[in-house]
C-alpha atoms as a PDB file:
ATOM      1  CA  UNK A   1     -66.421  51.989  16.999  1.00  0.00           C
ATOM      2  CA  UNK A   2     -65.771  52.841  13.231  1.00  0.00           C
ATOM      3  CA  UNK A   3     -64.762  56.301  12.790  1.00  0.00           C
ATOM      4  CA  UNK A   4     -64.055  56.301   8.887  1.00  0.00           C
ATOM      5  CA  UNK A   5     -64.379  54.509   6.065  1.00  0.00           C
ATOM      6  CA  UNK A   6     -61.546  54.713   2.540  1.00  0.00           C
ATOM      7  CA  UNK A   7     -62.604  52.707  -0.109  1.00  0.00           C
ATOM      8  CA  UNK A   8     -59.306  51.430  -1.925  1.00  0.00           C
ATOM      9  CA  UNK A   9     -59.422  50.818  -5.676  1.00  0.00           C
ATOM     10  CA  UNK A  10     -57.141  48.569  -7.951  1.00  0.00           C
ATOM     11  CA  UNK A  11     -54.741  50.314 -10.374  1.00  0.00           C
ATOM     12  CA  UNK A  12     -52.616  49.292 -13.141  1.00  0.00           C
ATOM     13  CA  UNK A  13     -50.847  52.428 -13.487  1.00  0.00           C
ATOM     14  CA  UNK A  14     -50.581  54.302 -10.367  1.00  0.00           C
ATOM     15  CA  UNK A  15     -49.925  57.338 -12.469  1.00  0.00           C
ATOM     16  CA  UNK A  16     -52.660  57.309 -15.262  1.00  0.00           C
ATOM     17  CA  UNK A  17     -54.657  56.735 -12.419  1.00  0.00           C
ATOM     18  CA  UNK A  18     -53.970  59.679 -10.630  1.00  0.00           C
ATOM     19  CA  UNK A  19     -54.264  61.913 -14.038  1.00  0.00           C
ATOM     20  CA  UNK A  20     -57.669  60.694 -14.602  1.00  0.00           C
ATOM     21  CA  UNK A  21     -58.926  61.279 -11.062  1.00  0.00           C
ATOM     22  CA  UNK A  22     -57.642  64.980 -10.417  1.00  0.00           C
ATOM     23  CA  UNK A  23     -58.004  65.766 -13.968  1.00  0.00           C
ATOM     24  CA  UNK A  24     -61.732  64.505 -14.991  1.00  0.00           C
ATOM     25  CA  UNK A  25     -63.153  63.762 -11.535  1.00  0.00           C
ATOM     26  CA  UNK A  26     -61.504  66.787  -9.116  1.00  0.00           C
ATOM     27  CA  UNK A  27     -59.721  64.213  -6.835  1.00  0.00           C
ATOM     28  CA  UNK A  28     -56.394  66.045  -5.699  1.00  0.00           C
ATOM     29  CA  UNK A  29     -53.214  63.241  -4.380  1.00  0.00           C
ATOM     30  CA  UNK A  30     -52.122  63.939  -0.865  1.00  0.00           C
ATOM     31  CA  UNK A  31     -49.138  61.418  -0.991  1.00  0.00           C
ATOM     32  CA  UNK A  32     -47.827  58.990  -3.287  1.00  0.00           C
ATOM     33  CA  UNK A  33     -45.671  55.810  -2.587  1.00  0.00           C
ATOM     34  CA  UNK A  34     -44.565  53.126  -4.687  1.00  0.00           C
ATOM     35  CA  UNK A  35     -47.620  51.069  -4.359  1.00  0.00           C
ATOM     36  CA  UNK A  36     -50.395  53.304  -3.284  1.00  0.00           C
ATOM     37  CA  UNK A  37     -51.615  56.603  -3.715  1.00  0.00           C
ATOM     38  CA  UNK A  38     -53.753  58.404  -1.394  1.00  0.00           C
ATOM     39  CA  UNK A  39     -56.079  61.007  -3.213  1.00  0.00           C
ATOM     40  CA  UNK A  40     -58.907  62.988  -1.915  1.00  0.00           C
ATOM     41  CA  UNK A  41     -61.855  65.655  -2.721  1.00  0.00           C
ATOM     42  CA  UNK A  42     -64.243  66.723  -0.679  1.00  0.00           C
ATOM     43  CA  UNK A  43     -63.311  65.970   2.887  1.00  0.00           C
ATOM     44  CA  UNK A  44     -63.185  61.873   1.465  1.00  0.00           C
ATOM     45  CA  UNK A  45     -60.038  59.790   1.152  1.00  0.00           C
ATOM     46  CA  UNK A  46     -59.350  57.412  -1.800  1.00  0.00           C
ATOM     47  CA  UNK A  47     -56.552  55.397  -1.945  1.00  0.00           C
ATOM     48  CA  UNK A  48     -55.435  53.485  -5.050  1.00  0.00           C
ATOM     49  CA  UNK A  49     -53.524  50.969  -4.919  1.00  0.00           C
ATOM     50  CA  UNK A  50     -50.871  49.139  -7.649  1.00  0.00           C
ATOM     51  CA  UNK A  51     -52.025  45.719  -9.261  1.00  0.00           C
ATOM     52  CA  UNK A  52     -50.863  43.796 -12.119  1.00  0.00           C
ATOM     53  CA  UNK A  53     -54.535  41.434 -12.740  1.00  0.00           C
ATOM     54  CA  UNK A  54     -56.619  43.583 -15.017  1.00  0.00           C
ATOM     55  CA  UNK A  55     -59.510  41.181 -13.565  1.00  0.00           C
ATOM     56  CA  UNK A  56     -59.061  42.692 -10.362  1.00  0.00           C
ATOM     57  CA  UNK A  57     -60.271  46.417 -10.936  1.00  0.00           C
ATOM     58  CA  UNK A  58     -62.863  44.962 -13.530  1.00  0.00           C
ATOM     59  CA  UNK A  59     -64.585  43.351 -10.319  1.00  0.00           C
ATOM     60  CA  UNK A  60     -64.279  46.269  -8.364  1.00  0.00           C
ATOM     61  CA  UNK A  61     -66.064  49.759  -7.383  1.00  0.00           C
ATOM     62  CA  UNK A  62     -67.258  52.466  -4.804  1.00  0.00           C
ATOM     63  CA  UNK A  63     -70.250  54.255  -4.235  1.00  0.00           C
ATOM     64  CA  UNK A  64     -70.517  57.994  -3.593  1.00  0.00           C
ATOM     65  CA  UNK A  65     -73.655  59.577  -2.226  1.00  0.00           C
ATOM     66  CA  UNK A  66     -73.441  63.291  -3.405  1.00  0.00           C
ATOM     67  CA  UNK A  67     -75.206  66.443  -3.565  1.00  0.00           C
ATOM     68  CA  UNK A  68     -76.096  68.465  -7.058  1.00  0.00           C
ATOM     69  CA  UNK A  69     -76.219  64.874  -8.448  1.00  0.00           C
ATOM     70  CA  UNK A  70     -77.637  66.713 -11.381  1.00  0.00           C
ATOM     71  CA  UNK A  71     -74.536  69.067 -12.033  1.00  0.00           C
ATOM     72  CA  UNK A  72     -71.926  66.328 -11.384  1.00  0.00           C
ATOM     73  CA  UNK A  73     -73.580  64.273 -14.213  1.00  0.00           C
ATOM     74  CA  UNK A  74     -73.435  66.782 -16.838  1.00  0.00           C
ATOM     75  CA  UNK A  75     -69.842  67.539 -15.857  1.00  0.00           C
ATOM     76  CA  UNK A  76     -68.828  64.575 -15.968  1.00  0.00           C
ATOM     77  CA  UNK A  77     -71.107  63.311 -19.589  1.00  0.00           C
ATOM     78  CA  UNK A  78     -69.248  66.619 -20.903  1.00  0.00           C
ATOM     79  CA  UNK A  79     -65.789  65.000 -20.407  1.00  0.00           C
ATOM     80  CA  UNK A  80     -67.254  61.970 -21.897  1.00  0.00           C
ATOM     81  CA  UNK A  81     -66.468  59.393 -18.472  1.00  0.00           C
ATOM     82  CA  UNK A  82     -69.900  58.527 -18.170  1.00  0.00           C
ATOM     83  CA  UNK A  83     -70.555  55.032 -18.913  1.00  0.00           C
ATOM     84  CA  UNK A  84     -72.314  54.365 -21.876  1.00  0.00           C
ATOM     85  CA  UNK A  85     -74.798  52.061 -20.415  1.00  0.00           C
ATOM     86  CA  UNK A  86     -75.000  54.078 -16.654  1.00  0.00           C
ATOM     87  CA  UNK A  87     -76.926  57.540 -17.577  1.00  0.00           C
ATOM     88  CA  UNK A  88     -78.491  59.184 -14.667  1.00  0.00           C
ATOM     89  CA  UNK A  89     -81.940  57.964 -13.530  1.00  0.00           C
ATOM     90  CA  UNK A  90     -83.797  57.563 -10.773  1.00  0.00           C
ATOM     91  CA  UNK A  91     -83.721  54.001  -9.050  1.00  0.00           C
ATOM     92  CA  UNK A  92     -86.514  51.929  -7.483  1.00  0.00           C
ATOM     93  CA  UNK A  93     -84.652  51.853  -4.412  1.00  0.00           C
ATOM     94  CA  UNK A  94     -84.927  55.761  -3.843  1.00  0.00           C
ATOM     95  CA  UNK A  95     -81.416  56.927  -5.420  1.00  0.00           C
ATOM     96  CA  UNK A  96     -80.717  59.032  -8.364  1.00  0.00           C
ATOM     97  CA  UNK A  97     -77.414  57.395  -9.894  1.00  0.00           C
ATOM     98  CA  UNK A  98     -75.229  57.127 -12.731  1.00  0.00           C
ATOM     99  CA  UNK A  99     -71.982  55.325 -13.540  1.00  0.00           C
ATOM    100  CA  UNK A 100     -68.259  55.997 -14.464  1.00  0.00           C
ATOM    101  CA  UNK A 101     -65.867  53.599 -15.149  1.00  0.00           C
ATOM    102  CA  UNK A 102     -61.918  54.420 -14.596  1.00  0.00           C
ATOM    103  CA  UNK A 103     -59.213  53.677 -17.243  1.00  0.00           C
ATOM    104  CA  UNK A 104     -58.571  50.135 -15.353  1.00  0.00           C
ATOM    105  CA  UNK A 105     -62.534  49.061 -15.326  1.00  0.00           C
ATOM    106  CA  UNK A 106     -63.472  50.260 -11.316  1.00  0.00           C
ATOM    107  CA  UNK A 107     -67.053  51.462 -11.407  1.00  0.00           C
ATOM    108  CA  UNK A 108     -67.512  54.458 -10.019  1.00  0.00           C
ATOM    109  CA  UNK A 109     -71.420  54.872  -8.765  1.00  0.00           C
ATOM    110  CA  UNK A 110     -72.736  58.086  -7.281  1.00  0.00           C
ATOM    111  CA  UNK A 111     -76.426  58.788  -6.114  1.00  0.00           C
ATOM    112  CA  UNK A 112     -78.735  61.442  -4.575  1.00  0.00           C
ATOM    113  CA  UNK A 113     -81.413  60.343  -2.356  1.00  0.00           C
ATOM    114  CA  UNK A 114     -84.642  61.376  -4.267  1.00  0.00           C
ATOM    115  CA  UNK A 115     -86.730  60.539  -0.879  1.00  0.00           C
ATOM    116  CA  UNK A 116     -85.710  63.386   0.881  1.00  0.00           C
END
């Protein structure tokens, strides 16, 4: 039976990483060790993980459904992370979503449920 689920992202540099996730996205690191860190924020783990292929974290990403998907968004356009072709709208598929990309290419998604 699955009990939990921690998406693990790609990193370049474990500690840019970290800055950019506690700093512009609220994350907050619970441990680090040479080759991983394990962050979290809101009750949900993310661990990052060290690579050296840039093509790696280019091809990856996590989605987030959130609450006050409204409020996140124009937190996060005000610190500029939100990707430039990703604005928040509402998707056919019933989710209100936009995009940030970290400083090693993961995309970040987050979406509301509009069907609700």
């Amino acid at each position: 039976m699955l009990k939990k689920s921690i998406p693990q992202l790609p990193s370049l540099d474990l500690q840019k990483s970290k800055k950019f996730y506690e700093e512009n996205l609220g994350f907050k690191t619970l441990n680090e060790y040479d080759d991983i860190y394990l962050l979290e924020k809101d009750g949900f783990e993310l661990h990052l993980w060290l690579c050296d292929d840039p093509s790696i974290p280019q091809n990856s990403s996590v989605y987030y459904h959130v609450d006050e998907i409204d409020l996140m968004y124009l937190d996060y356009k005000n610190k500029g992370i939100v990707h430039k072709n990703a604005h928040i709208m509402d998707k056919p598929w019933g989710m209100r979503e936009f995009y940030v990309v970290d400083l090693d290419g993961n995309l970040l998604k987050f979406g509301q449920n509009i069907n609700v």
